[in-house]
N, C-alpha and C. Protein backbone atom coordinates (compact mmCIF):
# COMPACT_ATOMS: atom_id res chain seq x y z
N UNK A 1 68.39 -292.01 147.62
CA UNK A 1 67.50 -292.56 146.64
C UNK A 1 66.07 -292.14 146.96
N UNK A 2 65.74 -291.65 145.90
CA UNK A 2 63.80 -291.02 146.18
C UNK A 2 62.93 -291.81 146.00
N UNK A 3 62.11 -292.36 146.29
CA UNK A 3 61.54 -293.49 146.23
C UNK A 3 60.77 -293.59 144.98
N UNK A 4 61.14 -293.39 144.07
CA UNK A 4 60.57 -293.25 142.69
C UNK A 4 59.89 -294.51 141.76
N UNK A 5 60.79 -295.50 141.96
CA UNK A 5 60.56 -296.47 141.13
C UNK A 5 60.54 -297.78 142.02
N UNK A 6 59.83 -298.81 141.30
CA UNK A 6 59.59 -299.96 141.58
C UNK A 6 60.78 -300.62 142.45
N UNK A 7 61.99 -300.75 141.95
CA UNK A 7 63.25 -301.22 142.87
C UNK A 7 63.63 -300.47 144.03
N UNK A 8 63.27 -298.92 143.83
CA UNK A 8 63.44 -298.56 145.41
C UNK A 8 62.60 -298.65 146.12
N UNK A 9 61.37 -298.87 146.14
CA UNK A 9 60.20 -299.26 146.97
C UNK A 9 60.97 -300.67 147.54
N UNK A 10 60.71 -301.24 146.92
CA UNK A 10 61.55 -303.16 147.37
C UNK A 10 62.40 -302.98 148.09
N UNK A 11 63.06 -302.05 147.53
CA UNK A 11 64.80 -301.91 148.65
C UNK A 11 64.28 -301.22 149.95
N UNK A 12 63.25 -300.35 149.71
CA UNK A 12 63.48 -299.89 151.16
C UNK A 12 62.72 -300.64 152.26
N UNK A 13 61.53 -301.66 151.83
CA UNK A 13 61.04 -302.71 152.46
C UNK A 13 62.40 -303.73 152.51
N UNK A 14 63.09 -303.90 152.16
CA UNK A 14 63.95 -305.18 151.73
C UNK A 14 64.53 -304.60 153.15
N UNK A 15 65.27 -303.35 152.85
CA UNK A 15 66.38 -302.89 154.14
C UNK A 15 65.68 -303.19 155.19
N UNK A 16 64.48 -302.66 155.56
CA UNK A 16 63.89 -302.15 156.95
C UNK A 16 63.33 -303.54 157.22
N UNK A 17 63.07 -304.18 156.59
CA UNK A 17 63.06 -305.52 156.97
C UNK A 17 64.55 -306.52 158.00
N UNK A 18 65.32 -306.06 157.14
CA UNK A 18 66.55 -307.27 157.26
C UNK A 18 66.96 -305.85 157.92
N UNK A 19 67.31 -304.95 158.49
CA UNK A 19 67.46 -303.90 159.49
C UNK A 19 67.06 -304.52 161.05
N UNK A 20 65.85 -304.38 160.66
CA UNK A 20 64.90 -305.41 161.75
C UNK A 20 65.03 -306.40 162.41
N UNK A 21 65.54 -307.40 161.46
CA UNK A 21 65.94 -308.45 161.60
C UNK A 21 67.84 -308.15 162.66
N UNK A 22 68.34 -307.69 162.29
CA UNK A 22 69.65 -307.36 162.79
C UNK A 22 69.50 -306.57 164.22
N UNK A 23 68.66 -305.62 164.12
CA UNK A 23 68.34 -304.85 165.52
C UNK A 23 67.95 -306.44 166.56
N UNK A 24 67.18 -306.91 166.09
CA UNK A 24 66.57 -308.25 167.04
C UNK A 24 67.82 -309.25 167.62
N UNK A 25 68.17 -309.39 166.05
CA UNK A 25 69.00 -310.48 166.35
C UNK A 25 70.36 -310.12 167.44
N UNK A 26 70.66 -308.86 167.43
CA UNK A 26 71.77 -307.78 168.39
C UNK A 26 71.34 -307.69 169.55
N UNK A 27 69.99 -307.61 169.98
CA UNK A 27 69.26 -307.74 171.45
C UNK A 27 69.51 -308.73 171.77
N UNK A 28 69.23 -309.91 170.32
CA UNK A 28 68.86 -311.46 171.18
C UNK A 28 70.36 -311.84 171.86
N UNK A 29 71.38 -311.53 171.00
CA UNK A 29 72.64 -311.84 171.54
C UNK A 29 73.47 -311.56 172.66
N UNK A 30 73.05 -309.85 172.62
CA UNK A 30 73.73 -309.03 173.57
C UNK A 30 72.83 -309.67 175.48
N UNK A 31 71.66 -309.93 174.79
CA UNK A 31 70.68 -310.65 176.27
C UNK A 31 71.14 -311.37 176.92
N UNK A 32 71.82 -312.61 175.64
CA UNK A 32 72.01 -314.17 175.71
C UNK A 32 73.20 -313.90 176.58
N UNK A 33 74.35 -312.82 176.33
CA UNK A 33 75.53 -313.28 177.14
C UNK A 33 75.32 -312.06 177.94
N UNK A 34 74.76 -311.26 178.01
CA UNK A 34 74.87 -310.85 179.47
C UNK A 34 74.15 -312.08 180.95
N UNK A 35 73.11 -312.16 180.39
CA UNK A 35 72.28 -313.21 181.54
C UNK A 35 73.02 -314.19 181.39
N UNK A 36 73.21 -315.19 180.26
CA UNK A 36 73.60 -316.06 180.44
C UNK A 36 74.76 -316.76 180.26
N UNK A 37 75.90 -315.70 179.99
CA UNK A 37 77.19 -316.12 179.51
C UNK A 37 77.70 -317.57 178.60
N UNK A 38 76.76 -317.69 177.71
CA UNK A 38 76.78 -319.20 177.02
C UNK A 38 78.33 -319.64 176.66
N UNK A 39 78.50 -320.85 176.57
CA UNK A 39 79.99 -321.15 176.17
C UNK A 39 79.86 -322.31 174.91
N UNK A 40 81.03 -322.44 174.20
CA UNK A 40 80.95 -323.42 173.20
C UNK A 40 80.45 -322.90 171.92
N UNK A 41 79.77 -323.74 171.38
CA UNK A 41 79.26 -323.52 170.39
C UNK A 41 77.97 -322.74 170.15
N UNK A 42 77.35 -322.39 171.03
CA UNK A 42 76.45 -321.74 171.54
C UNK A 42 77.00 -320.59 171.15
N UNK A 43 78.16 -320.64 172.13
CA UNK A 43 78.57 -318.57 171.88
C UNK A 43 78.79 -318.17 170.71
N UNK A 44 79.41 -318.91 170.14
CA UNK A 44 79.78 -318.90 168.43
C UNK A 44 78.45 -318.37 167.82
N UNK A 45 77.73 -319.59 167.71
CA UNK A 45 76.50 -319.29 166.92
C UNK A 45 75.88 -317.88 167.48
N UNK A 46 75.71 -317.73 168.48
CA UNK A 46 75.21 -316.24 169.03
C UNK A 46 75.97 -315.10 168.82
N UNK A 47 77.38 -315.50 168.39
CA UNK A 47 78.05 -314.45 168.06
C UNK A 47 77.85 -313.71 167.23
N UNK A 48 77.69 -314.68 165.79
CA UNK A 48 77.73 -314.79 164.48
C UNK A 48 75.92 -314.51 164.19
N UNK A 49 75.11 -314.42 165.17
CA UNK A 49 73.60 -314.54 164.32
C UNK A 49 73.16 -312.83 163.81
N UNK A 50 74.08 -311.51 164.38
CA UNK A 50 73.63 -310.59 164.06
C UNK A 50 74.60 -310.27 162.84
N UNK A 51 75.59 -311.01 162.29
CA UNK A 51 76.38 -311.11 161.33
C UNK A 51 75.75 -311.15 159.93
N UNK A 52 74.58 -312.12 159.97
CA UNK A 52 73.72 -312.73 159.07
C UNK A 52 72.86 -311.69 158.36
N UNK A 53 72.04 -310.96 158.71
CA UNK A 53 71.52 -309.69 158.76
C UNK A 53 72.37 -308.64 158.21
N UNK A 54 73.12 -308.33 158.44
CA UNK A 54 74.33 -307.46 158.49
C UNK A 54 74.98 -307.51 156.82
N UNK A 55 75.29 -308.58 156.98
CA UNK A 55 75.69 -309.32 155.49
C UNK A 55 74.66 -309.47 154.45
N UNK A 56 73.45 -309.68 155.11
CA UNK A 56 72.34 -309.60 153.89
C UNK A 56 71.76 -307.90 153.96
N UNK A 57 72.55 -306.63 154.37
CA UNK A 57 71.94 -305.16 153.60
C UNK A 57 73.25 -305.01 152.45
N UNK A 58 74.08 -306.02 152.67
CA UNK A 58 74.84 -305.70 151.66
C UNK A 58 74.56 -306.18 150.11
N UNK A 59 73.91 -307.35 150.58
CA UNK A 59 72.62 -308.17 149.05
C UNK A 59 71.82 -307.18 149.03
N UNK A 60 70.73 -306.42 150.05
CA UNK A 60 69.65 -305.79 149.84
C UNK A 60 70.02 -304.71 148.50
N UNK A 61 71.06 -304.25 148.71
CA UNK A 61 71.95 -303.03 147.88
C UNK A 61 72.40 -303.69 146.64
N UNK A 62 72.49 -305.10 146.78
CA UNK A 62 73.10 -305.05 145.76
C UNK A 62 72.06 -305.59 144.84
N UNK A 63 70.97 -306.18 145.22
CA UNK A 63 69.29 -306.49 144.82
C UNK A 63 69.06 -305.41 144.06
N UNK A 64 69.19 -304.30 145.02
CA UNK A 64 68.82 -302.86 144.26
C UNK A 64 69.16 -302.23 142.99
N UNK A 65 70.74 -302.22 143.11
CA UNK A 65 71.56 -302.15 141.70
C UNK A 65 71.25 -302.71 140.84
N UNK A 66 70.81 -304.39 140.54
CA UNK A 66 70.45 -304.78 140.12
C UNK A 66 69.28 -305.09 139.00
N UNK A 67 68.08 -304.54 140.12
CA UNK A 67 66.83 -304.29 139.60
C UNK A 67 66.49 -302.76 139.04
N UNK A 68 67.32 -302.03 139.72
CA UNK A 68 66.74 -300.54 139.50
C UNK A 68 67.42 -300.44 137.43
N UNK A 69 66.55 -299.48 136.81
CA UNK A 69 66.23 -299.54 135.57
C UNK A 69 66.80 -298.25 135.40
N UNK A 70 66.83 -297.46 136.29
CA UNK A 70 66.93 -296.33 136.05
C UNK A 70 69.01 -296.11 136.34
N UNK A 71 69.71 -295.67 135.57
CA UNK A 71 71.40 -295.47 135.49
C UNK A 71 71.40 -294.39 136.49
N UNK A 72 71.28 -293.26 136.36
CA UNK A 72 71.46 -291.92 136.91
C UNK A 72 71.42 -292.39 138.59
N UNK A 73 70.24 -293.26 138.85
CA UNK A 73 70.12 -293.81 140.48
C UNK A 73 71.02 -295.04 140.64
N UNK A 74 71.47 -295.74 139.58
CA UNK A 74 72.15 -297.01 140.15
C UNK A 74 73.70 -296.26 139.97
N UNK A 75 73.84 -295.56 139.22
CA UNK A 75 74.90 -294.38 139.56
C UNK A 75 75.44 -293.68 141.07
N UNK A 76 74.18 -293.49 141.44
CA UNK A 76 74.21 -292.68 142.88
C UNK A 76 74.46 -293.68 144.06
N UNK A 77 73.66 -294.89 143.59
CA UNK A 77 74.08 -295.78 144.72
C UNK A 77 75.41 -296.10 144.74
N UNK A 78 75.88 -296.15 143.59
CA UNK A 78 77.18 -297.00 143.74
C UNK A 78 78.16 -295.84 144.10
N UNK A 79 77.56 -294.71 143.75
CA UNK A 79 78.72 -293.75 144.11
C UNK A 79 78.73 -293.35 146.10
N UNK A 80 77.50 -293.17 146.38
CA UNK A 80 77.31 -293.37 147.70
C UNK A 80 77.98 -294.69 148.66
N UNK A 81 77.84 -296.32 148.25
CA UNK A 81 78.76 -296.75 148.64
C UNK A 81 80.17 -296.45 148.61
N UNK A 82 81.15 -296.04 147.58
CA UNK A 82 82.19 -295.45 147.63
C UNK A 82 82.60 -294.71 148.84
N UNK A 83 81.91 -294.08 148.71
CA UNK A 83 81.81 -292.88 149.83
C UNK A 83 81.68 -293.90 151.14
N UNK A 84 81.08 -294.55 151.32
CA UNK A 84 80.97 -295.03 152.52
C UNK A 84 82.06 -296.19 152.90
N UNK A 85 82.54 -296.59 151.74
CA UNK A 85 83.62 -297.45 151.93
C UNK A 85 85.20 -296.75 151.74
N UNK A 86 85.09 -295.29 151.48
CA UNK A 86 86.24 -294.23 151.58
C UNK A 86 86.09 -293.88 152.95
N UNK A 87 85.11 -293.68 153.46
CA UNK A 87 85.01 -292.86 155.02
C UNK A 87 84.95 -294.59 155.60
N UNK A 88 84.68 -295.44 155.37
CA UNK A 88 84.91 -295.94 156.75
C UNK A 88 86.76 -296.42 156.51
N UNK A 89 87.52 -296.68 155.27
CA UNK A 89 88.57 -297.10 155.44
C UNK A 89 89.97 -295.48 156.04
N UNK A 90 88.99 -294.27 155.68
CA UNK A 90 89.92 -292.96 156.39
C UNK A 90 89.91 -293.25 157.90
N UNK A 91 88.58 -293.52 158.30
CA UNK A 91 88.48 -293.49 160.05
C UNK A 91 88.87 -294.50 160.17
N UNK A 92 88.97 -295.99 159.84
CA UNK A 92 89.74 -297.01 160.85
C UNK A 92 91.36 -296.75 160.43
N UNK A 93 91.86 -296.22 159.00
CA UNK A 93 93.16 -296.08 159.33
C UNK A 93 93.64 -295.21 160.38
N UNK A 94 93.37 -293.81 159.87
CA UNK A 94 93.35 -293.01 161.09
C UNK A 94 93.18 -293.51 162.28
N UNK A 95 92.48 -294.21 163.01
CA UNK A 95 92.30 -294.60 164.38
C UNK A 95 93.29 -295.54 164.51
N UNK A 96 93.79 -296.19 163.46
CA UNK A 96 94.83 -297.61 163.53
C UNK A 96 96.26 -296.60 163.84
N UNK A 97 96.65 -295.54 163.14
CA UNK A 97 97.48 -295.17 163.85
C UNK A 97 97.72 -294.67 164.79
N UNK A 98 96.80 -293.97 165.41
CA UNK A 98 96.00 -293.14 166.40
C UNK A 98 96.64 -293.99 167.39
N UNK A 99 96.02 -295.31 167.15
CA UNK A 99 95.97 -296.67 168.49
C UNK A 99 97.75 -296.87 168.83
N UNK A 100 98.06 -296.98 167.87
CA UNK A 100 99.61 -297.74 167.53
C UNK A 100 100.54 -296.66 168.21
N UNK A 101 100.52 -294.87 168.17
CA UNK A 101 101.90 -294.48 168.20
C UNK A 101 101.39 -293.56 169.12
N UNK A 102 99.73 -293.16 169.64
CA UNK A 102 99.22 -291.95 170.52
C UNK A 102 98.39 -293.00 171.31
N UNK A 103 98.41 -294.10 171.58
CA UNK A 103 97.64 -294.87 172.67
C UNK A 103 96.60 -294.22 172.92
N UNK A 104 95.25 -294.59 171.64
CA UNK A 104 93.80 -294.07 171.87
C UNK A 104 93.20 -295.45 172.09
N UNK A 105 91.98 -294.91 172.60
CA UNK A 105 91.55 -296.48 172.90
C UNK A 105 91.64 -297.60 171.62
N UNK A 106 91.63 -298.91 171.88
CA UNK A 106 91.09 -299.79 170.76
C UNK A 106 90.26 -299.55 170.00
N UNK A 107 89.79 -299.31 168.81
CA UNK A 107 88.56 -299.64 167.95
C UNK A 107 88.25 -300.87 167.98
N UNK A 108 86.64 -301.27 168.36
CA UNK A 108 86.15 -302.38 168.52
C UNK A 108 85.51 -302.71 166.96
N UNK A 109 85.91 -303.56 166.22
CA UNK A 109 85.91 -303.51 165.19
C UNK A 109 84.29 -303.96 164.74
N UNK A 110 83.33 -304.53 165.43
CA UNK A 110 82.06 -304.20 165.16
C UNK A 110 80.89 -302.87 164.88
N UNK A 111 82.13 -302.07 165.37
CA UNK A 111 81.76 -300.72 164.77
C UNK A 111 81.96 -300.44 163.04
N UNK A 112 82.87 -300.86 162.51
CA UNK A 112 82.78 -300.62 161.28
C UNK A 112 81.55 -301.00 160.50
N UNK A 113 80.54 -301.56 160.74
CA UNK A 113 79.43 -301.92 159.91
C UNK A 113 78.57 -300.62 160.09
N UNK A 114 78.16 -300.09 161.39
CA UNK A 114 77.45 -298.97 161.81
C UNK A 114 78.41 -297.47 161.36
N UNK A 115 79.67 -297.73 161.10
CA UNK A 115 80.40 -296.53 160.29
C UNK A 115 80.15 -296.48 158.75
N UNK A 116 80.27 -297.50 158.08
CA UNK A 116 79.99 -297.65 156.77
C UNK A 116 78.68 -297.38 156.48
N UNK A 117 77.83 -297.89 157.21
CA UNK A 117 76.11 -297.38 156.86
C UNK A 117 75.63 -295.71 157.23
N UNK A 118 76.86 -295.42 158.35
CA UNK A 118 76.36 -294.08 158.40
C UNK A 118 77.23 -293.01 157.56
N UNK A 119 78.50 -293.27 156.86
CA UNK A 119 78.82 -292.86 155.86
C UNK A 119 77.73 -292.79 154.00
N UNK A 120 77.49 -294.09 154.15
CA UNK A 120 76.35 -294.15 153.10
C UNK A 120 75.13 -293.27 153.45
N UNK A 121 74.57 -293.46 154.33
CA UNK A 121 73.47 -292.16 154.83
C UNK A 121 73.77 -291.32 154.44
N UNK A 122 75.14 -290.48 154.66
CA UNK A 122 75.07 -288.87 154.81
C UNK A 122 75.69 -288.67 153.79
N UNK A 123 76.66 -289.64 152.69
CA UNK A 123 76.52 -288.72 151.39
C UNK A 123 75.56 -289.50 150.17
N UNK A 124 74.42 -290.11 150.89
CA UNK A 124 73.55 -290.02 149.79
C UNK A 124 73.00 -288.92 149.09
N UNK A 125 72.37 -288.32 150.56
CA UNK A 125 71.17 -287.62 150.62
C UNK A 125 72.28 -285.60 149.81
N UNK A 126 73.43 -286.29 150.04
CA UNK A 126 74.51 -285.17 149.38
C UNK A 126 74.79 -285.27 148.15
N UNK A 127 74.78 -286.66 147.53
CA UNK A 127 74.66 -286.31 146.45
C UNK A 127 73.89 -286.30 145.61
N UNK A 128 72.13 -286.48 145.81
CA UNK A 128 71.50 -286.32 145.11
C UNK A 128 71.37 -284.42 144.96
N UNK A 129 72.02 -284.06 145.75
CA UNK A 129 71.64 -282.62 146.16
C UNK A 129 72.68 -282.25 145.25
N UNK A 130 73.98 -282.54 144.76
CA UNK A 130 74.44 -282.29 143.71
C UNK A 130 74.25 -282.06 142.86
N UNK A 131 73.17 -283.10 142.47
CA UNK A 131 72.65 -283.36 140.65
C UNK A 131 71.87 -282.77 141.02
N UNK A 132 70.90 -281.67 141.57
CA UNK A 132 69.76 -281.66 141.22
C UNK A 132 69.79 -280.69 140.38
């Protein structure tokens, strides 16, 4: 998305904001149980606080769709998620059998959020290069 219009300006403050927010909140957690190995309800909530973040770039996007005026770009977004929700469900199947019948390591399944966003990255910027 080129930063053209009014809704992608927002979105890309919106992301890098609540991005921000998730990078922090992933330090604050990863800190909390290394030093301090919390238990109970504690751990829970610390589990779950970089979740929050995480779950709100999926509003940020969908804020975007929303507001953006322009079809041709709310087109691209949605086609770019696709893409990112095709590549991340090829690589965890693939790795699911991988795991099951060639004993590769586990997939730690907090990786799929950082697979799906970096699937969306790399065929955005591909398919605007399509249309042009």
């Amino acid at each position: 998305m080129i930063c053209k219009s009014a809704a992608a300006r927002r979105y890309y403050v919106r992301f890098a904001v609540t991005m921000t927010l998730y990078v922090i909140a992933l330090c604050v957690t990863v800190e909390a149980f290394v030093r301090w190995h919390p238990r109970g309800a504690l751990a829970y909530l610390l589990a779950l606080m970089p979740a929050i973040p995480a779950i709100g770039l999926l509003a940020v996007f969908g804020l975007y769709l929303a507001e953006e005026k322009d079809e041709f770009q709310r087109m691209l977004g949605v086609q770019s998620m696709l893409w990112g929700i095709g590549g991340t469900l090829s690589v965890t199947t693939i790795w699911g059998f991988l795991q099951s019948f060639a004993r590769i390591p586990h997939f730690q399944p907090i990786w799929t959020f950082v697979l799906f966003w970096g699937f969306v990255g790399i065929s955005t910027p591909l398919l605007q290069r399509r249309y042009r």
